[in-house]
C-alpha atoms as a PDB file:
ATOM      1  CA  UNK A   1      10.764   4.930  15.274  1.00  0.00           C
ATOM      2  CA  UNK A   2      11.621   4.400  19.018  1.00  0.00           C
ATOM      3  CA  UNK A   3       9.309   1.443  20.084  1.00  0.00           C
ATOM      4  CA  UNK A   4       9.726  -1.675  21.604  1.00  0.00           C
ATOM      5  CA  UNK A   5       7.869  -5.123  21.891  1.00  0.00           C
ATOM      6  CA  UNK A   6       5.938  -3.927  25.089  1.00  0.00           C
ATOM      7  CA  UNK A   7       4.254  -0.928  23.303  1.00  0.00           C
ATOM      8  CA  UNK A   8       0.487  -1.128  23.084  1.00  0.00           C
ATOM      9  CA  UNK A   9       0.308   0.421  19.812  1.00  0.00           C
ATOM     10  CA  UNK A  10       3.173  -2.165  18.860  1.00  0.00           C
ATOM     11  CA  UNK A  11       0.989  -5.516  20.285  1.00  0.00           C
ATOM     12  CA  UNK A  12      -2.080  -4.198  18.193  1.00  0.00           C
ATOM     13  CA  UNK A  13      -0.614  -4.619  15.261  1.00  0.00           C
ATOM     14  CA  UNK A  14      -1.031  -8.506  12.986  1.00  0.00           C
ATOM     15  CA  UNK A  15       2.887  -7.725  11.314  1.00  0.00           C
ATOM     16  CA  UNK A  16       5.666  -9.143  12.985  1.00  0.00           C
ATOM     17  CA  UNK A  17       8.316  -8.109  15.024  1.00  0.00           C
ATOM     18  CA  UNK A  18      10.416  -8.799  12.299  1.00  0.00           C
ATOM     19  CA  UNK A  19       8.452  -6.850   9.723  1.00  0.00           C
ATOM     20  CA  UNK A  20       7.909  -3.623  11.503  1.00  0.00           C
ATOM     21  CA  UNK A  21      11.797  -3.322  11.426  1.00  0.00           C
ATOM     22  CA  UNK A  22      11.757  -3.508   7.820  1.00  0.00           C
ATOM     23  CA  UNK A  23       8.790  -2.689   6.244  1.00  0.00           C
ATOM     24  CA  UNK A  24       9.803  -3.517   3.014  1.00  0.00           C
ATOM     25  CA  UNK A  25       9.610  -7.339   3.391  1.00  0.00           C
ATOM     26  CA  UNK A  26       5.893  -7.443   3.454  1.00  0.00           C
ATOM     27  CA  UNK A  27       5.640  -4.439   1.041  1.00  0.00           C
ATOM     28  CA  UNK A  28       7.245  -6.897  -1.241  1.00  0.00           C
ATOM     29  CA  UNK A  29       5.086  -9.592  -0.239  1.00  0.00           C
ATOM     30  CA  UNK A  30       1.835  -7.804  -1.052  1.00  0.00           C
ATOM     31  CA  UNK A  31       3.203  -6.839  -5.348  1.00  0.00           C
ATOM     32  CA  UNK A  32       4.105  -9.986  -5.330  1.00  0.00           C
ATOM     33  CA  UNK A  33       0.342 -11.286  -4.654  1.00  0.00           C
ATOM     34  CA  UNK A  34      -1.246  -8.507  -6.260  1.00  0.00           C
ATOM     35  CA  UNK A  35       0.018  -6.398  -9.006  1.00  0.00           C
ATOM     36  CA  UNK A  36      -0.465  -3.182  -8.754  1.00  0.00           C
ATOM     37  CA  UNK A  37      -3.431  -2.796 -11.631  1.00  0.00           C
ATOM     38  CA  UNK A  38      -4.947  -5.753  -9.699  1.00  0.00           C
ATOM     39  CA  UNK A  39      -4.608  -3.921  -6.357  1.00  0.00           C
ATOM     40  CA  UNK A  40      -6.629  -1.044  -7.347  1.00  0.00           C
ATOM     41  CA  UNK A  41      -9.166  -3.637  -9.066  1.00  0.00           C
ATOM     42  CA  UNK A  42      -9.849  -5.240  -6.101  1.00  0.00           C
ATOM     43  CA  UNK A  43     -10.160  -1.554  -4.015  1.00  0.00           C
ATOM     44  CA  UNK A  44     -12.413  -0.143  -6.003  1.00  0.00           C
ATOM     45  CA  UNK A  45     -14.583  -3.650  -6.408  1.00  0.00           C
ATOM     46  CA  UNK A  46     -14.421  -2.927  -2.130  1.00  0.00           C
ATOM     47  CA  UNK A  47     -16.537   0.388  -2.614  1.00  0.00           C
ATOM     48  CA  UNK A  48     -18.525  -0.936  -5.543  1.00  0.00           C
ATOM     49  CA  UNK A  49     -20.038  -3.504  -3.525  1.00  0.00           C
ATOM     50  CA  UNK A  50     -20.780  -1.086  -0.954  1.00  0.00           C
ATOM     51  CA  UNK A  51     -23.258   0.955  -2.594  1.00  0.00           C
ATOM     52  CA  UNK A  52     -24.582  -2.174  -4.750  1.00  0.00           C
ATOM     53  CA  UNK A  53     -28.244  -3.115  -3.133  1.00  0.00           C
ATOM     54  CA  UNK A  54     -28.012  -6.239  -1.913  1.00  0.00           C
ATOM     55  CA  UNK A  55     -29.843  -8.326  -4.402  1.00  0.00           C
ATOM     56  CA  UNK A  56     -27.336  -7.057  -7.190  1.00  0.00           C
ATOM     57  CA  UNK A  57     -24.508  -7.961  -5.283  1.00  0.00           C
ATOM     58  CA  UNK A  58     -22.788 -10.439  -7.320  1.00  0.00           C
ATOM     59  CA  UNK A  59     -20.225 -12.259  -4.700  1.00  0.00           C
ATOM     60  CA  UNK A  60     -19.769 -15.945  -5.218  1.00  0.00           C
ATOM     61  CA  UNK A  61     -15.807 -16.231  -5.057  1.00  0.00           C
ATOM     62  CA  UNK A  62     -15.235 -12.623  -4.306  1.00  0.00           C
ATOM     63  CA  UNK A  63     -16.605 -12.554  -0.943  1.00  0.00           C
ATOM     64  CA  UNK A  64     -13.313 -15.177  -0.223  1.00  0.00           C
ATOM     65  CA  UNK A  65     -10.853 -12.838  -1.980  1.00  0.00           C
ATOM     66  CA  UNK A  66     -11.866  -9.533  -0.823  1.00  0.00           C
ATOM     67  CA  UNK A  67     -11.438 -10.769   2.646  1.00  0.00           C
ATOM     68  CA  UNK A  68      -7.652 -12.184   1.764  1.00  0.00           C
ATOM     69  CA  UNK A  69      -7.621  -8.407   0.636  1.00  0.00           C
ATOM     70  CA  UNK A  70      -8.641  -6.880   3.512  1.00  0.00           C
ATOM     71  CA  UNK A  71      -6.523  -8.924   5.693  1.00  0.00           C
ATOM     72  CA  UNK A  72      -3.308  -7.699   3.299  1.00  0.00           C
ATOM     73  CA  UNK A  73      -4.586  -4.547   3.209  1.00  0.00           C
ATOM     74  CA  UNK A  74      -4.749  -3.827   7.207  1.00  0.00           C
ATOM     75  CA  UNK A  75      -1.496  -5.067   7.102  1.00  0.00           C
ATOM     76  CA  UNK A  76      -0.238  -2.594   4.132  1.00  0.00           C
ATOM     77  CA  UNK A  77      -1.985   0.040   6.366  1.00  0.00           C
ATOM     78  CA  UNK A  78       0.036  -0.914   9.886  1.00  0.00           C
ATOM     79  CA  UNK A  79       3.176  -0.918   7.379  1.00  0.00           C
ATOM     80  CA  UNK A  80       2.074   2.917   6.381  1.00  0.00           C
ATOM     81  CA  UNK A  81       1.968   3.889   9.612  1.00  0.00           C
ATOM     82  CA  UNK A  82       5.215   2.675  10.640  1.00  0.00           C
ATOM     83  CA  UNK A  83       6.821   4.334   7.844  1.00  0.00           C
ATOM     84  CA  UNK A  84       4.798   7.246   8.959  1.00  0.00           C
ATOM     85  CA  UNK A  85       6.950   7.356  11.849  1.00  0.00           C
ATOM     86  CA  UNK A  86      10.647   6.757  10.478  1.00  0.00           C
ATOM     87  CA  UNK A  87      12.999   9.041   8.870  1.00  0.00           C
ATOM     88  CA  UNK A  88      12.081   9.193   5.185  1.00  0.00           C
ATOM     89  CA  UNK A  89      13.682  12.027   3.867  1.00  0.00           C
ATOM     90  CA  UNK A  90      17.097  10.255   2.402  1.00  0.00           C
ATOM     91  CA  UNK A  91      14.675   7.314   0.899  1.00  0.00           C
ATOM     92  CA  UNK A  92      15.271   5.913  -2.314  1.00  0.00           C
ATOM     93  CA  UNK A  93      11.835   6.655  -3.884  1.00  0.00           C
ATOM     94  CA  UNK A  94      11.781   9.818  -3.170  1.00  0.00           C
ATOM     95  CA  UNK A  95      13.280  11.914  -6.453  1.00  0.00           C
ATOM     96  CA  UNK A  96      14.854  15.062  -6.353  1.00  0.00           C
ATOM     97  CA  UNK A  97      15.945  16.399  -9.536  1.00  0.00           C
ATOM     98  CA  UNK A  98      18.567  18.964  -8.973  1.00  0.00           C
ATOM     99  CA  UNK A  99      20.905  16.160  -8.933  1.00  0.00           C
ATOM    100  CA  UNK A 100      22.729  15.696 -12.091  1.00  0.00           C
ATOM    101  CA  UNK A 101      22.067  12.573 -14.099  1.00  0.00           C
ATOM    102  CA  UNK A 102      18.671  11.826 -12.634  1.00  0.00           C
ATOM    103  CA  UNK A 103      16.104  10.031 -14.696  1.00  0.00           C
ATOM    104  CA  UNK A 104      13.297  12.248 -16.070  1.00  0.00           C
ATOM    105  CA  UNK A 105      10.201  11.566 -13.797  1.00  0.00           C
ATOM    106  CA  UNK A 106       7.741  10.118 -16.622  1.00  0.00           C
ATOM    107  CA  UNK A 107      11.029   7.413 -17.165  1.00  0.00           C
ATOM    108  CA  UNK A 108       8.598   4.147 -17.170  1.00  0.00           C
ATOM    109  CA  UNK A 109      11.457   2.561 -14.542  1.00  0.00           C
ATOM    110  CA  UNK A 110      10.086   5.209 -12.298  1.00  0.00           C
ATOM    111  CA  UNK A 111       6.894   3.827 -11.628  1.00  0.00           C
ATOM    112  CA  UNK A 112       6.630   0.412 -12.957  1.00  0.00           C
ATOM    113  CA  UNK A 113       9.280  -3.315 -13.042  1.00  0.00           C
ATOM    114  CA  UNK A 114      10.869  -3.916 -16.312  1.00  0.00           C
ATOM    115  CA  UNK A 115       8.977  -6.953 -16.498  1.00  0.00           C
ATOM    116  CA  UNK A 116       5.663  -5.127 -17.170  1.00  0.00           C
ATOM    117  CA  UNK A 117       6.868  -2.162 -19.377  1.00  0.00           C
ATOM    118  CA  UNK A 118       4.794  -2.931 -22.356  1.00  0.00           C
ATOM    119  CA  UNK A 119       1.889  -2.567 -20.119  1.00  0.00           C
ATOM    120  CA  UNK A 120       3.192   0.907 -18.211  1.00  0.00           C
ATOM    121  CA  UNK A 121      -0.397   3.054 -18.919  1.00  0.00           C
ATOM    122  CA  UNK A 122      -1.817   0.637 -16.219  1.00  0.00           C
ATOM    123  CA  UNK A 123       0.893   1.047 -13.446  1.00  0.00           C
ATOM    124  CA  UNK A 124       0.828   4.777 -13.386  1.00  0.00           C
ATOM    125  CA  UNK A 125      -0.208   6.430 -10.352  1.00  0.00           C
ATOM    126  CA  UNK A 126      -2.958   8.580 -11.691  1.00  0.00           C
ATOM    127  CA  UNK A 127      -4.281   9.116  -7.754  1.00  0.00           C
ATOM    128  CA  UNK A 128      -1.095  10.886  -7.122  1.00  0.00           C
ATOM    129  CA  UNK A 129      -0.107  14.672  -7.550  1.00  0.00           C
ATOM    130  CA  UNK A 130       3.027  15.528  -8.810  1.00  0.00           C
ATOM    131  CA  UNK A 131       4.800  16.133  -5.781  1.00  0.00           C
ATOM    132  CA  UNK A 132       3.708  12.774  -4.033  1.00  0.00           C
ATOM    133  CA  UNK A 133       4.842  11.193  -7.566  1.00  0.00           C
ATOM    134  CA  UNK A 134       8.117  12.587  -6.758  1.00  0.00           C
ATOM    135  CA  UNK A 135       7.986  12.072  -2.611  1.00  0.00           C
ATOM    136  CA  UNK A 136       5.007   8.992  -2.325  1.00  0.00           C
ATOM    137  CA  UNK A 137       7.013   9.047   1.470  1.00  0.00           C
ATOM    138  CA  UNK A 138       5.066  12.390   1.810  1.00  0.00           C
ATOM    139  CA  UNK A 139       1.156  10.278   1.277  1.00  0.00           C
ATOM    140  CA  UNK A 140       1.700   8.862   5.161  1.00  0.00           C
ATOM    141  CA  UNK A 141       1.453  11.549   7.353  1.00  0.00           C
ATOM    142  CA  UNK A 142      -1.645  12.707   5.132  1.00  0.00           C
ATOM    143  CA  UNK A 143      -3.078   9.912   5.673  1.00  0.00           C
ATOM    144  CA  UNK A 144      -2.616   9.286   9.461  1.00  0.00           C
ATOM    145  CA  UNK A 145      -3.986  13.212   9.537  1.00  0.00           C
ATOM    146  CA  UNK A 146      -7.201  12.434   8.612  1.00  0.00           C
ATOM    147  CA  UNK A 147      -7.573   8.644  10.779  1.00  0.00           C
ATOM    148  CA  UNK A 148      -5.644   7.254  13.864  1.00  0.00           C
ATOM    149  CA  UNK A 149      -4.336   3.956  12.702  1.00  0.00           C
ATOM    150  CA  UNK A 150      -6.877   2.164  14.970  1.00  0.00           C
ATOM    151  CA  UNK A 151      -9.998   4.577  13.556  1.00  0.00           C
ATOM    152  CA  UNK A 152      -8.364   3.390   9.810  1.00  0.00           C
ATOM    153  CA  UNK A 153      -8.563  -0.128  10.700  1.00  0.00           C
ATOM    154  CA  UNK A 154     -11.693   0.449  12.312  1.00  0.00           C
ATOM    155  CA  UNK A 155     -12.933   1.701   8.571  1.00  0.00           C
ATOM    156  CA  UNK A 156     -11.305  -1.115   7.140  1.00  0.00           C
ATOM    157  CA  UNK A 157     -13.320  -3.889   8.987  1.00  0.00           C
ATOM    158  CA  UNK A 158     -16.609  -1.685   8.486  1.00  0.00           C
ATOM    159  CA  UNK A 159     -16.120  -1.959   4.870  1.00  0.00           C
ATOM    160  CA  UNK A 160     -15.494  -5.422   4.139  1.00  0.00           C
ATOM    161  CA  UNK A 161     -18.694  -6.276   6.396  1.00  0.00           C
ATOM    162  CA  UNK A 162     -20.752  -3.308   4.539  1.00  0.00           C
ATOM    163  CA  UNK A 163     -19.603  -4.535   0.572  1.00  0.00           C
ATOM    164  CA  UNK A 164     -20.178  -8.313   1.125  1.00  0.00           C
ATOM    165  CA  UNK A 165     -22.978  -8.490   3.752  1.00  0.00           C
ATOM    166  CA  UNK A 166     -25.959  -9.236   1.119  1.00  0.00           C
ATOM    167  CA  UNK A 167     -28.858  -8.010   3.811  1.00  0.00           C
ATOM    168  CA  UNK A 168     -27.387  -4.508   4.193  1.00  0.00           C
ATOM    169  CA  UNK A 169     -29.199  -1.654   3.793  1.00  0.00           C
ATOM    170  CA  UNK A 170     -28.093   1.587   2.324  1.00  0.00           C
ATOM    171  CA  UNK A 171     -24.570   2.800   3.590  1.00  0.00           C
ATOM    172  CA  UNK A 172     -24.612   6.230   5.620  1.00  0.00           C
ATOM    173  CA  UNK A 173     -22.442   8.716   4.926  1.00  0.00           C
ATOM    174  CA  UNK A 174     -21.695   9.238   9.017  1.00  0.00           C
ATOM    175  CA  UNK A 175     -19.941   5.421   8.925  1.00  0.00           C
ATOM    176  CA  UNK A 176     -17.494   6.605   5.650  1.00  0.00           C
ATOM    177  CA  UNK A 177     -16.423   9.405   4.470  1.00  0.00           C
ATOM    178  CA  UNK A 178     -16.966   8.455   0.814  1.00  0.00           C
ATOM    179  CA  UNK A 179     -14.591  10.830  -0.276  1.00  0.00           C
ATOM    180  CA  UNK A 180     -11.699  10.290   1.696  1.00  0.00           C
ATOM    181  CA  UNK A 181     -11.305   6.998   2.140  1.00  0.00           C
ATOM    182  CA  UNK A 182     -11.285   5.603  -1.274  1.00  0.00           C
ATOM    183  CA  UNK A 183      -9.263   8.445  -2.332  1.00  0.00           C
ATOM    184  CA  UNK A 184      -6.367   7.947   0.180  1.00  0.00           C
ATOM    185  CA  UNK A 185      -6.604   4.406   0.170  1.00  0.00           C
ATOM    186  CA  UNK A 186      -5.510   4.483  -3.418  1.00  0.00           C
ATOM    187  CA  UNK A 187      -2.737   7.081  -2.668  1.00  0.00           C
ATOM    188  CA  UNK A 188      -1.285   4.242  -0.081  1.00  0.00           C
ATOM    189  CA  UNK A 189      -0.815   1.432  -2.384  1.00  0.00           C
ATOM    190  CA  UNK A 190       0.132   3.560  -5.394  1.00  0.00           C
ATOM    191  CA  UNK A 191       3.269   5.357  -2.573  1.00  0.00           C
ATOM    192  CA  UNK A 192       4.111   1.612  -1.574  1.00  0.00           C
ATOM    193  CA  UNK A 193       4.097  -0.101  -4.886  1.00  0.00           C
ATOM    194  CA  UNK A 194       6.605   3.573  -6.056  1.00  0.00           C
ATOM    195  CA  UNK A 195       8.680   2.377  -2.813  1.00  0.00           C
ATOM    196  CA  UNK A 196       8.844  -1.005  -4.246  1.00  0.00           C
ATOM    197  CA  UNK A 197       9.768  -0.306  -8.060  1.00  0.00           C
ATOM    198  CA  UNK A 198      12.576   2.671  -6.865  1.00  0.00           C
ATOM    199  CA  UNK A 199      13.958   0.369  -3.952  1.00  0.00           C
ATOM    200  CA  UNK A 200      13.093  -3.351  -4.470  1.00  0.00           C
ATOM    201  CA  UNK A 201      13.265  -3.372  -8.079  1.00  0.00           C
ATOM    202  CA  UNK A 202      16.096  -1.387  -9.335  1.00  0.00           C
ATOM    203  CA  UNK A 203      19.014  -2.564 -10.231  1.00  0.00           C
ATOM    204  CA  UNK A 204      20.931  -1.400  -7.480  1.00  0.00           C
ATOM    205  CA  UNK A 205      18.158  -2.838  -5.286  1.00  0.00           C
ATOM    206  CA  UNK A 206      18.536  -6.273  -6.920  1.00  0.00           C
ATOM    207  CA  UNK A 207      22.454  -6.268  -6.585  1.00  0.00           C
ATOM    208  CA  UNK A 208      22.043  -5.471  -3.167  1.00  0.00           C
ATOM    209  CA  UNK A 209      19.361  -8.090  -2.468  1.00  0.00           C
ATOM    210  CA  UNK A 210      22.037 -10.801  -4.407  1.00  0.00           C
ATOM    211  CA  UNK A 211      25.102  -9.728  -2.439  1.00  0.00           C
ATOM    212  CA  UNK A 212      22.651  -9.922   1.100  1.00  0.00           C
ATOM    213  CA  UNK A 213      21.754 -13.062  -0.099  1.00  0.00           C
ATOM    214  CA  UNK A 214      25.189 -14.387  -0.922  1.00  0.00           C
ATOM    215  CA  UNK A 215      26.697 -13.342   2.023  1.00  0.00           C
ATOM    216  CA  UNK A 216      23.859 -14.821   4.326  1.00  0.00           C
ATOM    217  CA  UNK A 217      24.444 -18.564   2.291  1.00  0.00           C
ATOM    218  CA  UNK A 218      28.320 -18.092   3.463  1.00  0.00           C
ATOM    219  CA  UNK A 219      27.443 -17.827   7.464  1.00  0.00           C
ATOM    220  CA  UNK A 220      24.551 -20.379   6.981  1.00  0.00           C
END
């Protein structure tokens, strides 16, 4: 993505310089604060709240932690778009399985760490079709189709204030499209947290991270 500091679109957004260039440091920020079952809780407890009357809306503590959500969640969205605009074709969670040796696609290191194996039936991207199980790269441009960036985080902030505000009325269907958003909000975080098991959290990807780090301690 050709861009530089200057860029309007680029002094909008609340990720770093730093993080723009690589995308996958705050990717692997966010799984590390949320896993991905937890993720999805905390989405759906979004548009739960939003259609709760406001009397039944239980918030206490939540109200604090869905808006540490949202916040991460903007940020996971400004990190969509500017993979939205690289080159993604030769990524590393992308599968193509013409190529001799690859692992078959329901392979639980395909969609989920090691670590939580034994609990593999919740990681699975169930939001996904087949193809963006095998390309999640290919959910971006979808979802920058239907929303600008700015009309996404626009969305966004209408949310939060519609799911904890306790004197709202009844949500209209001209703020949200009910079916959309949801739906390709969940296809975001289920591409990035692929992008982070096939690239962060392979072993390749953890050699890699070892031998960066290593080299980095010898020049420090």
């Amino acid at each position: 993505m050709k861009t530089s500091s200057s860029d309007p679109i680029i002094t909008n957004l609340t990720i770093s310089i730093e993080v723009i260039s690589q995308p996958a440091i705050f990717i692997e920020d966010f799984f590390s604060w949320y896993h991905y079952p937890d993720a999805m809780h905390y989405l759906h407890r979004l548009f739960k709240l939003l259609f709760q009357k406001a009397k039944k809306k239980k918030l206490h503590n939540t109200a604090s932690n869905l808006v540490f959500y949202y916040e991460n969640l903007v940020k996971l969205l400004e990190i969509s778009w500017v993979i939205c605009h690289q080159d993604n074709d030769q990524k590393g969670a992308n599968l193509y399985f013409d190529l001799e040796g690859q692992q078959p696609l329901m392979a639980v290191s395909m969609y989920v760490e090691q670590r939580h194996a034994d609990r593999a039936f919740d990681f699975f991207p169930r939001d996904l079709s087949e193809e963006e199980l095998l390309r999640p790269y290919d959910v971006f441009p979808k979802m920058f189709k239907h929303y600008s960036l700015s009309k996404w985080k626009e969305q966004l902030n209408n949310l939060l204030h519609h799911a904890i505000d306790r004197f709202q009325g009844d949500i209209s269907t001209d703020e949200f499209n009910l079916f959309w958003t949801p739906r390709l909000l969940g296809k975001m975080i289920s591409a990035c947290h692929l992008i982070y098991v096939r690239e962060l959290c392979t072993p390749v990807a953890l050699q890699k991270g070892k031998d960066e780090e290593q080299q980095a301690d010898q020049y420090s």
